[in-house]
Protein backbone atom coordinates (compact mmCIF):
# COMPACT_ATOMS: atom_id res chain seq x y z
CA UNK A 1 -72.58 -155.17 201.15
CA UNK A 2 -68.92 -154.54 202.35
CA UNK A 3 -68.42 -155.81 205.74
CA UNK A 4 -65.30 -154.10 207.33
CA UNK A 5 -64.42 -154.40 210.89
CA UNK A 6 -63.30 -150.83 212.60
CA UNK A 7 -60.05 -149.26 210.63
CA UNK A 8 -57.91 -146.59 211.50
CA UNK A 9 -59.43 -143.44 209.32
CA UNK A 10 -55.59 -143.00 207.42
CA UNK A 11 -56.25 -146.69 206.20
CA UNK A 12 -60.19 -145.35 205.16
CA UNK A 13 -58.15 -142.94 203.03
CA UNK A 14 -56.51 -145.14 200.70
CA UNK A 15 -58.56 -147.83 200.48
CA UNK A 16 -60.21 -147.47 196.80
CA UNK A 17 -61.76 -151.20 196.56
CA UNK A 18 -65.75 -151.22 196.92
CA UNK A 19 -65.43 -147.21 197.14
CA UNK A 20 -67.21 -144.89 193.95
CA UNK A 21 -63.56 -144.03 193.42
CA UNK A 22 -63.54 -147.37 191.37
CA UNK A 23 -66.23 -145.63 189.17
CA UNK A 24 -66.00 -142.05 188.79
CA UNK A 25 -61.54 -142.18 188.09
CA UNK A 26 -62.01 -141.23 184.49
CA UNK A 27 -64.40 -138.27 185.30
CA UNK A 28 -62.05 -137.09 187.60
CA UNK A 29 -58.93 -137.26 185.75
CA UNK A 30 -60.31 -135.12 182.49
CA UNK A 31 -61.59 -132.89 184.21
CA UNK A 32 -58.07 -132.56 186.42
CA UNK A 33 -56.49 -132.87 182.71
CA UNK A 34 -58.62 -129.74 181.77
CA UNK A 35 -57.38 -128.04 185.25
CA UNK A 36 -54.13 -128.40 184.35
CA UNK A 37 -54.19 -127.10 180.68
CA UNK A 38 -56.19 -124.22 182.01
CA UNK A 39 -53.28 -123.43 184.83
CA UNK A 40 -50.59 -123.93 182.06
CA UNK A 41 -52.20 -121.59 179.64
CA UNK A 42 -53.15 -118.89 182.56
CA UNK A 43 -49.90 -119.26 183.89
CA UNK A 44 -47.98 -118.79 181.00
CA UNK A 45 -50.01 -116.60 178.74
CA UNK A 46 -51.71 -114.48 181.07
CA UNK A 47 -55.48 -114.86 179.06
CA UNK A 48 -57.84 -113.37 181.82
CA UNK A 49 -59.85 -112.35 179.39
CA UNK A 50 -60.85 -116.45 179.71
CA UNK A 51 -61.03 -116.56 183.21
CA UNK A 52 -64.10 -116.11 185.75
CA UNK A 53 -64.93 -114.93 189.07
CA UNK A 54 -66.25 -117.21 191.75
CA UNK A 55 -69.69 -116.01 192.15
CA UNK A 56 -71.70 -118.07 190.12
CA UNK A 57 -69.45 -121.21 190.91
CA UNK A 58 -70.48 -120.42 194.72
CA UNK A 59 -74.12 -119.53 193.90
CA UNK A 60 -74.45 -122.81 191.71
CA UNK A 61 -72.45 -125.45 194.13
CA UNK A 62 -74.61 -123.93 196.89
CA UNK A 63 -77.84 -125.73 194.58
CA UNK A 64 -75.93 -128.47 193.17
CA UNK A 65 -75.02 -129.67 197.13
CA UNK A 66 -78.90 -129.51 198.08
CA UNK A 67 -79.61 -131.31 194.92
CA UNK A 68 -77.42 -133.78 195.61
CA UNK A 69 -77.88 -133.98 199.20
CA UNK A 70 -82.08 -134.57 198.40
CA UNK A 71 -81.07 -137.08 195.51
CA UNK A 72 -78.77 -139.38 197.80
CA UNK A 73 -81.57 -138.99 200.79
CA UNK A 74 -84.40 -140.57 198.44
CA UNK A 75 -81.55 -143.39 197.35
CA UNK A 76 -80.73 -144.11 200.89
CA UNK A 77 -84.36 -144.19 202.01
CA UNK A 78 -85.25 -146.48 199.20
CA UNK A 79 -82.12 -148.62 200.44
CA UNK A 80 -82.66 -148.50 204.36
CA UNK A 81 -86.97 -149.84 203.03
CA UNK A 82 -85.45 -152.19 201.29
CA UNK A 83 -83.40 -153.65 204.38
CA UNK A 84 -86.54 -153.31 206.71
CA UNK A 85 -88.37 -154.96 203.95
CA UNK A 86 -85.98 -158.23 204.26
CA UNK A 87 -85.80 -157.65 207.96
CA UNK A 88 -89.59 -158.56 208.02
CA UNK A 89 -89.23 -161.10 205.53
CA UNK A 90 -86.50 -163.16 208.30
CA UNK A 91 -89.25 -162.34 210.78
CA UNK A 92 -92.33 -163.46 209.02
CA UNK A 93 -90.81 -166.51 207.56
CA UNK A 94 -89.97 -167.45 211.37
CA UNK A 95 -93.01 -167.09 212.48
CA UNK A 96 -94.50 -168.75 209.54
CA UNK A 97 -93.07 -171.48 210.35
CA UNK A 98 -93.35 -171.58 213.82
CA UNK A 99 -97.21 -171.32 213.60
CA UNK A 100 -96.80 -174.56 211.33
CA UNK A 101 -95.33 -176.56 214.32
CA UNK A 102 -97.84 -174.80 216.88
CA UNK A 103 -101.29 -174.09 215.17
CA UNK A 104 -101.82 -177.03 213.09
CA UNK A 105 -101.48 -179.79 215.08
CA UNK A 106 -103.77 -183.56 215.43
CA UNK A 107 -103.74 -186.42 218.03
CA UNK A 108 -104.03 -188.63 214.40
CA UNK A 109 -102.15 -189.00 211.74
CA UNK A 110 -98.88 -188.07 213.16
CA UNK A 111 -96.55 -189.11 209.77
CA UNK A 112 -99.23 -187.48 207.41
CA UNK A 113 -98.71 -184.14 209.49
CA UNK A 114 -95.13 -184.29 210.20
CA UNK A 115 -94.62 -184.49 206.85
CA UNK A 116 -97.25 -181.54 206.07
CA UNK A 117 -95.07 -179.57 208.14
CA UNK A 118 -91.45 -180.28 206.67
CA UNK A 119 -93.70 -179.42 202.77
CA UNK A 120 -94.59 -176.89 204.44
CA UNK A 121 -91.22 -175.32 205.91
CA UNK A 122 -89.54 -175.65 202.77
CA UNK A 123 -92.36 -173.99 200.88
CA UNK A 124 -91.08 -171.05 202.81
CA UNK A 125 -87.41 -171.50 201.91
CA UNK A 126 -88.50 -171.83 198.27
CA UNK A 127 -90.66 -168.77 198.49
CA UNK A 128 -87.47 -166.87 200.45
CA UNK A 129 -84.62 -167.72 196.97
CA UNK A 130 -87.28 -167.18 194.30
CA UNK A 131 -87.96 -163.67 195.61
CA UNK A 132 -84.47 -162.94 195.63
CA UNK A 133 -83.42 -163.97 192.45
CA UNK A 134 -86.95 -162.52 191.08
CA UNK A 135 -85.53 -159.10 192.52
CA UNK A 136 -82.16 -159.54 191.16
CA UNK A 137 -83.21 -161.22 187.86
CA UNK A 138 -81.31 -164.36 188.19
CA UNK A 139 -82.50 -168.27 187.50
CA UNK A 140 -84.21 -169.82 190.87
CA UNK A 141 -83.78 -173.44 189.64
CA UNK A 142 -81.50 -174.55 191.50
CA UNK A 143 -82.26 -173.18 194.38
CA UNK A 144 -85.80 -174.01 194.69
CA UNK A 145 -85.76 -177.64 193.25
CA UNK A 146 -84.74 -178.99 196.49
CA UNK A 147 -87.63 -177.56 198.21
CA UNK A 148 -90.36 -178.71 196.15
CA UNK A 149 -92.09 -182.06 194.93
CA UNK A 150 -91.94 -182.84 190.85
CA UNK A 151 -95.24 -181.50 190.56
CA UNK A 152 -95.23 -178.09 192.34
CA UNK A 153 -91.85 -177.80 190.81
CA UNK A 154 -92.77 -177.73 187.19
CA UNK A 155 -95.43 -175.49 188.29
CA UNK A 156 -93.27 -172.90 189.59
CA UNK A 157 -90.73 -172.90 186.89
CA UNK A 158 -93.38 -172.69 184.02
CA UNK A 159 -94.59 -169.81 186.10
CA UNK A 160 -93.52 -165.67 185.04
CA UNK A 161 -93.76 -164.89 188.54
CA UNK A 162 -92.21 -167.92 190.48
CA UNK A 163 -92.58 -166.17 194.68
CA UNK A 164 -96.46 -165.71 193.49
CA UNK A 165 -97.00 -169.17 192.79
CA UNK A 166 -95.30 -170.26 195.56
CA UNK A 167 -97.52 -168.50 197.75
CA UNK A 168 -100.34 -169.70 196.14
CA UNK A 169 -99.17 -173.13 197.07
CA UNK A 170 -99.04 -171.75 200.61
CA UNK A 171 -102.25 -170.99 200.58
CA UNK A 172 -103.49 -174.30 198.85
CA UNK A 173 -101.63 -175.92 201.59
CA UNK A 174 -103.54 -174.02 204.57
CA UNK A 175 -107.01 -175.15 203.07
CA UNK A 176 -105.19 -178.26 202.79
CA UNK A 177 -104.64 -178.15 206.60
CA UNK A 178 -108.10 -176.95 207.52
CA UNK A 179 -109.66 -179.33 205.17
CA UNK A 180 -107.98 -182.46 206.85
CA UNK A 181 -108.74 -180.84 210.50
CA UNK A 182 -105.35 -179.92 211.33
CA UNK A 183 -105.88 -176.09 211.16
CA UNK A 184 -108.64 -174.90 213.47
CA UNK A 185 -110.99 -172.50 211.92
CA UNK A 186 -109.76 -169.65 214.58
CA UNK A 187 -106.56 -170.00 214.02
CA UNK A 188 -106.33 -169.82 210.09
CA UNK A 189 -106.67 -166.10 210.26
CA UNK A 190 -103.55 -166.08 212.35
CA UNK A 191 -101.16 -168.04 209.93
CA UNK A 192 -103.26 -166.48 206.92
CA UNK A 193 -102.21 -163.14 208.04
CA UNK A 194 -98.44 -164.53 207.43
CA UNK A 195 -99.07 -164.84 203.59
CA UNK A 196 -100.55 -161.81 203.65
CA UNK A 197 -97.79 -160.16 205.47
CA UNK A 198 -95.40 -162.43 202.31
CA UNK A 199 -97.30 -160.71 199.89
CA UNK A 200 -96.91 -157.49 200.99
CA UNK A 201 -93.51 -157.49 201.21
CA UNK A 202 -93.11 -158.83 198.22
CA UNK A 203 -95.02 -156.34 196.86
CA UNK A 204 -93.14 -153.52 198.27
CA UNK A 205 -89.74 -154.64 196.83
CA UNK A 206 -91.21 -154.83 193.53
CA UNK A 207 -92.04 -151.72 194.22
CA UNK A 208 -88.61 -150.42 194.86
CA UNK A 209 -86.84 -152.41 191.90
CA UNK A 210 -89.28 -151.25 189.09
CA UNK A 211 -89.62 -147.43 190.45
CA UNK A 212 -86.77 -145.87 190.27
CA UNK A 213 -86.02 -142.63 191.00
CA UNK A 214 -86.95 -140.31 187.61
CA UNK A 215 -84.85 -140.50 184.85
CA UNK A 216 -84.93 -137.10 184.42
CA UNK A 217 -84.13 -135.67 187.85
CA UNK A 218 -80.86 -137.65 187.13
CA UNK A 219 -79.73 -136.43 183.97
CA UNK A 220 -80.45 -133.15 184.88
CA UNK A 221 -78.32 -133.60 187.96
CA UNK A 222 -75.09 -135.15 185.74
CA UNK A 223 -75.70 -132.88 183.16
CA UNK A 224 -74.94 -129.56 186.13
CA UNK A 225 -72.06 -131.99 188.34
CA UNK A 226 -70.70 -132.58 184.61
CA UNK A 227 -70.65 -128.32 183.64
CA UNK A 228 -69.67 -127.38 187.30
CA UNK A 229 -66.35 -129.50 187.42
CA UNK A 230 -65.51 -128.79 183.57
CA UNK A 231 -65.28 -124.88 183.72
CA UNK A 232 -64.37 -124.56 187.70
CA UNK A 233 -60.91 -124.35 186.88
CA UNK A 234 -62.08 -120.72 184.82
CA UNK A 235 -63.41 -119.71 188.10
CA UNK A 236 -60.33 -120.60 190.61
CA UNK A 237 -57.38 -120.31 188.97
CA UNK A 238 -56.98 -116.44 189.59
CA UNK A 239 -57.51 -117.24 193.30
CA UNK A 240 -55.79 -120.48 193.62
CA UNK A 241 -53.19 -119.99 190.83
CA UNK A 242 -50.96 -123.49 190.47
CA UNK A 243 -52.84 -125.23 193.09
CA UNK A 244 -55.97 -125.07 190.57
CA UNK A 245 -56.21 -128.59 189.86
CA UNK A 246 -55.54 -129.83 193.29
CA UNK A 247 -58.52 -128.06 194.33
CA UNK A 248 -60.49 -129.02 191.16
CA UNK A 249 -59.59 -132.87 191.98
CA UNK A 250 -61.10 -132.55 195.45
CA UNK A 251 -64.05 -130.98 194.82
CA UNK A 252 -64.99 -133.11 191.28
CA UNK A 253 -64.13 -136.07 193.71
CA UNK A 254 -66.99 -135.29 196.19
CA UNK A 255 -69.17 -134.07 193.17
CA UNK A 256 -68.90 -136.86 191.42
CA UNK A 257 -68.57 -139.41 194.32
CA UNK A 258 -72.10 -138.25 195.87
CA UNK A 259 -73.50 -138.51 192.62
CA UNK A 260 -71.97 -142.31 192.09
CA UNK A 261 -72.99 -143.24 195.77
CA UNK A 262 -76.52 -142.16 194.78
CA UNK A 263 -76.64 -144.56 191.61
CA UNK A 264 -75.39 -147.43 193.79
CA UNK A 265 -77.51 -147.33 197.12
CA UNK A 266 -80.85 -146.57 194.37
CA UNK A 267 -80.88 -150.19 192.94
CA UNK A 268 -80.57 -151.86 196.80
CA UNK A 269 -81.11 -155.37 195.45
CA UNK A 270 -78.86 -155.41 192.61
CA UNK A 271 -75.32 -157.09 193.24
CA UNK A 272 -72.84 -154.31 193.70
CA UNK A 273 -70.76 -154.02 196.62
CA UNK A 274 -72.62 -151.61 198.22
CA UNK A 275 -76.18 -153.26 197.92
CA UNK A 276 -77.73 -155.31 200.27
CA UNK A 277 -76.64 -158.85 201.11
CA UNK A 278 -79.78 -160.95 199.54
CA UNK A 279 -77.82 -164.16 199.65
CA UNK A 280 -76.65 -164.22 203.32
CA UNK A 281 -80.27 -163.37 204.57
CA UNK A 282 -81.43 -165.61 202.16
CA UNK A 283 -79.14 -168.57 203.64
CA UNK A 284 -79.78 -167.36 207.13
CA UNK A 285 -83.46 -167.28 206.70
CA UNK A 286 -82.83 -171.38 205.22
CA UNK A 287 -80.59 -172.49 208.25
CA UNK A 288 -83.37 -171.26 210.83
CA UNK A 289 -86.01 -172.70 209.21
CA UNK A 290 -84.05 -176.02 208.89
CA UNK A 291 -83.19 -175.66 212.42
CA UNK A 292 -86.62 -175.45 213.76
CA UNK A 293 -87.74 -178.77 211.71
CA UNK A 294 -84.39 -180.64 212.82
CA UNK A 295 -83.32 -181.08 209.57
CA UNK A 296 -79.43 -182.28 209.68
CA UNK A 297 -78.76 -180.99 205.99
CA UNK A 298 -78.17 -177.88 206.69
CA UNK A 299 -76.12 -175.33 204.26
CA UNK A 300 -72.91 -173.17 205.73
CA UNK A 301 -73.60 -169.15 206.32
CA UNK A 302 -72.75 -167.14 203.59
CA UNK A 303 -69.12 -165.42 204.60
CA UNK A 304 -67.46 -162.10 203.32
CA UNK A 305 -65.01 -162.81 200.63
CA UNK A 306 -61.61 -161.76 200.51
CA UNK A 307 -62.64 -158.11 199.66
CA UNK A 308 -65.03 -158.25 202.54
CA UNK A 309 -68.12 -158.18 200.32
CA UNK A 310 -71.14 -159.89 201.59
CA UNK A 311 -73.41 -160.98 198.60
């Protein structure tokens, strides 16, 4: 996610890096190059016999705006879920492990629980990186092998779907908890409800990365931005004359920008500039947790790079 402080809106216009400008240049410039042989020839040779009016270029950019309009609202919506989904996921892993320090609790075997607790806390960390590199299809080794013993280690990487094992082992620890008296039968619903609310989440973003929005709908909607900005030049250039493929260059620009922007925000866990920041909530998420058990090792906050991209 780019992460700019307030800029002066003449800076906004010239700054290209993290923009769909970065993407969509080479659509823009052939169909500018086609503007410009179409002025040349017009110009010079006079062919109206070529050239259109501007009804059906108004009656179709009229559609191909509310297309485009509904297309990027059902990308943003899927991005702004996915946001609230992680937004949850910082809450519930809080509280998760808050209940572990507040609901299972003994007057006995004060080592035995403390260190129930710290398995337990880092469970949650564990559970927190797999699902983020299970969403972005990247290798959770690393990350989780700090945060687990040998054995539940080998068990998770053996594993197709690491976060689900790792909340089984949430679970196994609960009955664990209950079993040795530490978790009183009341409250287990409470913390259970926590795994559940894991689950679900978890659940949802799957949801997001594997549905995308219909093939289809989306060639359908290149195939008309594609047509539009090809032949608009037939349609202005006996109203606009020379100053056809300035106007062609704007209007392919938002065309083909909107249509960009859409691709980008659809996919809101993959790593593009524009998607959301997985890793920083991810480390944020691991420095509160490692707060709240006092653990000294505790990792620096992911920071915006020099392009002021937060991954």
């Amino acid at each position: 996610m780019i992460i700019k402080k307030k800029v002066s809106w003449i800076r906004l216009l010239f700054h290209f890096k993290g923009s769909s400008f970065e993407e969509i240049w080479p659509r823009i410039l052939i169909v500018t190059i086609v503007a410009i042989v179409v002025t040349y020839i017009e110009l010079h040779y006079n062919l109206q016999g070529y050239t259109l009016t501007t009804t059906p270029f108004t009656l179709i950019g009229v559609a191909l705006s509310i297309f485009l309009g509904f297309r990027n609202n059902a990308a943003y919506d899927r991005f702004w879920e996915g946001r609230k989904l992680w937004g949850s996921l910082v809450n519930t892993s809080r509280s998760l492990a808050r209940q572990a320090y507040t609901l299972v609790d003994s007057p006995n075997d004060n080592k035995a629980l403390e260190q129930f607790r710290k398995v337990f806390v880092f469970r949650v960390i564990a559970f927190v990186h797999a699902l983020r590199c299970h969403l972005r299809d990247e290798d959770s080794t690393e990350e989780i092998k700090k945060y687990l013993s040998p054995e539940d280690y080998c068990a998770v990487i053996n594993a197709t779907h690491k976060p689900l094992i790792i909340l089984q082992q949430l679970g196994r620890d609960l009955a664990h908890a209950r079993d040795k008296g530490w978790l009183h039968e009341l409250n287990l619903p409470f913390i259970d409800a926590q795994l559940v609310e894991l689950s679900n989440i978890m659940g949802a973003c799957e949801r997001i990365k594997n549905t995308p929005i219909p093939f289809t709908y989306n060639v359908l909607i290149r195939r008309i931005v594609a047509s539009y900005c090809f032949f608009l030049p037939f349609g202005l250039i006996e109203t606009t004359g020379a100053a056809t493929p300035i106007v062609v260059f704007l209007i392919s620009h938002a065309f083909f920008g909107l249509d960009a922007i859409g691709d980008e925000i659809e996919s809101p866990f993959d790593k593009q500039p524009n998607n959301l920041p997985l890793m920083a909530i991810s480390r944020n998420i691991e420095i509160n947790l490692l707060e709240l058990i006092n653990n000294p090792d505790r990792p620096e906050p992911i920071k915006p790079t020099k392009d002021n991209i937060l991954w």
